[in-house]
Protein backbone atom coordinates (compact mmCIF):
# COMPACT_ATOMS: atom_id res chain seq x y z
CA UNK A 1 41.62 -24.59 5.16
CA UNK A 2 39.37 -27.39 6.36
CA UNK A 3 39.00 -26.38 9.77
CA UNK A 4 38.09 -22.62 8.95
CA UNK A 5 35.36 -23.56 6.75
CA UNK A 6 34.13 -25.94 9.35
CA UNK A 7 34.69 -23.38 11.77
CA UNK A 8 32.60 -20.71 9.70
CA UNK A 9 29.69 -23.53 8.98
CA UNK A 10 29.37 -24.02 13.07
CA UNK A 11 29.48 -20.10 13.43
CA UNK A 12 26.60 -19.59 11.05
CA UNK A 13 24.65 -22.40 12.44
CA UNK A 14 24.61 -21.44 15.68
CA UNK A 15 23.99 -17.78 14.33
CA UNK A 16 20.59 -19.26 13.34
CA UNK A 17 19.80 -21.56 16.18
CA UNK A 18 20.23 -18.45 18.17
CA UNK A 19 17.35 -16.38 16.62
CA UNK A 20 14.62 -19.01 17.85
CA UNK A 21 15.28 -17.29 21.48
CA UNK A 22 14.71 -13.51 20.19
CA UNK A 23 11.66 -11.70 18.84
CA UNK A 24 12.25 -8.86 16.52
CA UNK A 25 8.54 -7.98 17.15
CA UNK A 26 8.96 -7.66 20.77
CA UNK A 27 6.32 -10.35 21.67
CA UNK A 28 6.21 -11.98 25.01
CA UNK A 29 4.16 -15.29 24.80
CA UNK A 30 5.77 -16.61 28.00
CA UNK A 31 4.40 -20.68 28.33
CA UNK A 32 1.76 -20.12 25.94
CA UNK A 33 2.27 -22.45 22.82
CA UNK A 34 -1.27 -22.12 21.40
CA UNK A 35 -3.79 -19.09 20.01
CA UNK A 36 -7.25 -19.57 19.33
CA UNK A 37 -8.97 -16.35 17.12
CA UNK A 38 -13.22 -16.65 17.21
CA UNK A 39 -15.39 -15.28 14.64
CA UNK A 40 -15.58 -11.79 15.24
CA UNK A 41 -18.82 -11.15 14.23
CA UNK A 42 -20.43 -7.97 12.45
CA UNK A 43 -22.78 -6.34 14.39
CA UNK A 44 -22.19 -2.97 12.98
CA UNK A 45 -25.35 -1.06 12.14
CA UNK A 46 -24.26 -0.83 8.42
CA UNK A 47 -23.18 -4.48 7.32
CA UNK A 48 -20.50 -4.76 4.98
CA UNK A 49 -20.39 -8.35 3.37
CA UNK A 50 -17.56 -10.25 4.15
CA UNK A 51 -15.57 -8.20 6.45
CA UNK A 52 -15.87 -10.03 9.23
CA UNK A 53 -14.43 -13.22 7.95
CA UNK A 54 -11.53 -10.80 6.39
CA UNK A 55 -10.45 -9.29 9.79
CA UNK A 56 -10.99 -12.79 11.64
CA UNK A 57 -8.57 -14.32 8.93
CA UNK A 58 -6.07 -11.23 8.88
CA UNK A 59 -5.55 -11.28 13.02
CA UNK A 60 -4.84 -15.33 12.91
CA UNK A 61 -2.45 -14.32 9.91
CA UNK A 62 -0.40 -11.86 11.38
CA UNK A 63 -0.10 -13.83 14.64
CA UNK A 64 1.24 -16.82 12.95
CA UNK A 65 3.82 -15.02 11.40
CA UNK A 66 4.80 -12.84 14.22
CA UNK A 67 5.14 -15.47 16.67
CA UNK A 68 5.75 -19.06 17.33
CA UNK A 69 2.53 -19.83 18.68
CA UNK A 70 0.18 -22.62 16.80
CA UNK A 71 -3.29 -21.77 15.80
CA UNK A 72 -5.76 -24.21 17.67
CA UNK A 73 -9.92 -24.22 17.50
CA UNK A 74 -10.76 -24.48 20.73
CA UNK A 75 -8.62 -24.23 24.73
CA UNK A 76 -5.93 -21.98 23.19
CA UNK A 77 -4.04 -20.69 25.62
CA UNK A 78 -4.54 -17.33 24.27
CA UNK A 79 -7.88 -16.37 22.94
CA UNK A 80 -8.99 -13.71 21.09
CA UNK A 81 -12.98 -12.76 20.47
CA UNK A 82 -14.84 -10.04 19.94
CA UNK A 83 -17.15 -8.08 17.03
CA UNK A 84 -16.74 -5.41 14.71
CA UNK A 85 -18.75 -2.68 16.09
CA UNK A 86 -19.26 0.15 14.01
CA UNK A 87 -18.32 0.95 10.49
CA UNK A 88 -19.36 4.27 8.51
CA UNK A 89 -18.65 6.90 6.65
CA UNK A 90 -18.53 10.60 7.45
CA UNK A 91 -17.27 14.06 5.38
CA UNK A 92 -13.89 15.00 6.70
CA UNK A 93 -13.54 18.01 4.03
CA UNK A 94 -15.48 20.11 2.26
CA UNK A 95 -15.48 22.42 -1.30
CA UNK A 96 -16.24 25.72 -1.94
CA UNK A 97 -20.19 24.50 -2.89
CA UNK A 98 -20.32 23.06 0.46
CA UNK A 99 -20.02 19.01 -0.67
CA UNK A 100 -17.94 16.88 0.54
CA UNK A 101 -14.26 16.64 -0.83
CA UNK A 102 -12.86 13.30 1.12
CA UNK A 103 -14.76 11.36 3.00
CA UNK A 104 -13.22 9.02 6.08
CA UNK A 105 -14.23 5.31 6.24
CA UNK A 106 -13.89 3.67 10.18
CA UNK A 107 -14.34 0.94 11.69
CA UNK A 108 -14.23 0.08 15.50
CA UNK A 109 -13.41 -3.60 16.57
CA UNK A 110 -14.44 -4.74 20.28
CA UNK A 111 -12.07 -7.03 21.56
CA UNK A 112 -11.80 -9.71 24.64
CA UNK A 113 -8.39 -11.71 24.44
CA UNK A 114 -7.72 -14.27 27.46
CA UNK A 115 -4.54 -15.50 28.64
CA UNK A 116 -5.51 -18.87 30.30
CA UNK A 117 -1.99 -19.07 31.46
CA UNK A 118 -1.60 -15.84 33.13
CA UNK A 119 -5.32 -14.30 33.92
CA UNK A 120 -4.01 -10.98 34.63
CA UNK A 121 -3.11 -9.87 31.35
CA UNK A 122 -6.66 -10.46 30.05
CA UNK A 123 -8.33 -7.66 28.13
CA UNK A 124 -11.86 -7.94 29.00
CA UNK A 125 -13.36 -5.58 26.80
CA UNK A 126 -11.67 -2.43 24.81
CA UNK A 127 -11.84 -0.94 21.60
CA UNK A 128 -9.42 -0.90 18.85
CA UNK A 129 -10.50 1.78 15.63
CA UNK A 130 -8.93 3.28 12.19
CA UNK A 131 -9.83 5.15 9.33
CA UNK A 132 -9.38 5.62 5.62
CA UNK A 133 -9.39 8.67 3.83
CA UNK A 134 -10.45 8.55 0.32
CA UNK A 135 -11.87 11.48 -2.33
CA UNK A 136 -16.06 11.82 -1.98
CA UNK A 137 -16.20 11.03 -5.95
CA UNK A 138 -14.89 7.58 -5.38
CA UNK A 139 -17.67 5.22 -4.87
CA UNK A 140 -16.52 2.37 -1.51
CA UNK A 141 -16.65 0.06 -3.53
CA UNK A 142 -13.83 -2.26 -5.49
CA UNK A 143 -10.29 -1.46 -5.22
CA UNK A 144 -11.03 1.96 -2.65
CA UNK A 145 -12.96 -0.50 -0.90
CA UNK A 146 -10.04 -3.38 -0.76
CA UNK A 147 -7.23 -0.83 -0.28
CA UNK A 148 -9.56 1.06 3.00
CA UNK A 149 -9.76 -2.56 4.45
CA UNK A 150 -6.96 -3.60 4.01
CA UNK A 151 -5.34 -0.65 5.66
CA UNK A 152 -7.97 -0.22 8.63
CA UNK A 153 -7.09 -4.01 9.18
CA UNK A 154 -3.55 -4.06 8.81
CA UNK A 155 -3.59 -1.08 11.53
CA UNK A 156 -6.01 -2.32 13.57
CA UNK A 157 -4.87 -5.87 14.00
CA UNK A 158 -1.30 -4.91 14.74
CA UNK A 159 -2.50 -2.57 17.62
CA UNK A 160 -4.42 -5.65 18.80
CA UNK A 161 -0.92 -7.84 18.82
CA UNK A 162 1.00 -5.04 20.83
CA UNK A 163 -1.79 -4.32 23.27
CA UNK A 164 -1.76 -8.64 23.70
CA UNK A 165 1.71 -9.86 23.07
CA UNK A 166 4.42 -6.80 23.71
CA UNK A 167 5.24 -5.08 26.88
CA UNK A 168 6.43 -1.89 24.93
């Protein structure tokens, strides 16, 4: 009886050490054991408080916890800057009295990521954008206004990761 529950304890063990070498999220790091994410700065022609630190924040977030890879200020062996480019709002639908029924927040992120380790995946400059749909009697502001961020972000940033970090 000993020796099967000693045999089951190595099994799982090793079930576990094993995971360390796989990546459910499909990202390829190769040497790299560092990230560094820069202030991406708003230079959108309508400024939204706060935003920028938000997105900054949310891309270092969602790197950490997709990958093994240590968050450093400065020489990461991956590097991510850029600026959030545009933001605004525009009709998508309208009523029967010609207003708007839903209008569409977006914003567009510009984004240079370096690979000090391997220079040929660098991304020297390309765009990354997404929307939010919400009804034109809702002010942007409070909750619609978390809830579009949130959402834009969450999108965004994970297209940013693939586009970096997965060879799908």
């Amino acid at each position: 009886m000993k020796k099967i529950q000693l045999l089951l304890a190595a099994l799982f063990l090793l079930s576990f050490h094993s995971c360390g070498i796989y990546s459910f999220t499909g990202a390829d790091v190769g040497e790299a054991e560092t990230f560094q994410v820069n202030y991406f700065q708003n230079a959108a022609p309508i400024v939204e408080p706060g935003i920028d630190r938000t997105f900054t924040l949310q891309l270092q977030d969602l790197i950490q916890s997709q990958t093994n890879l240590n968050l450093t200020d400065e020489n990461g062996d991956l590097v991510y800057e850029g600026e959030i480019v545009d933001y605004y709002v525009s009709p998508m639908s309208a009523t029967a009295q010609s207003t708007a029924a839903q209008n569409r927040l977006t914003i567009v992120v510009n984004l240079r990521y370096y690979n000090t380790l391997d220079p040929e995946k660098d991304i020297l400059d390309r765009r990354f954008s997404f929307y939010y749909d919400y009804p034109a009697n809702d002010q942007l502001s409070g909750s619609t206004l978390a809830t579009a961020l949130e959402e834009i972000f969450t999108r965004i940033t994970q297209d940013i990761f693939n586009a970096t970090l997965t060879n799908w």
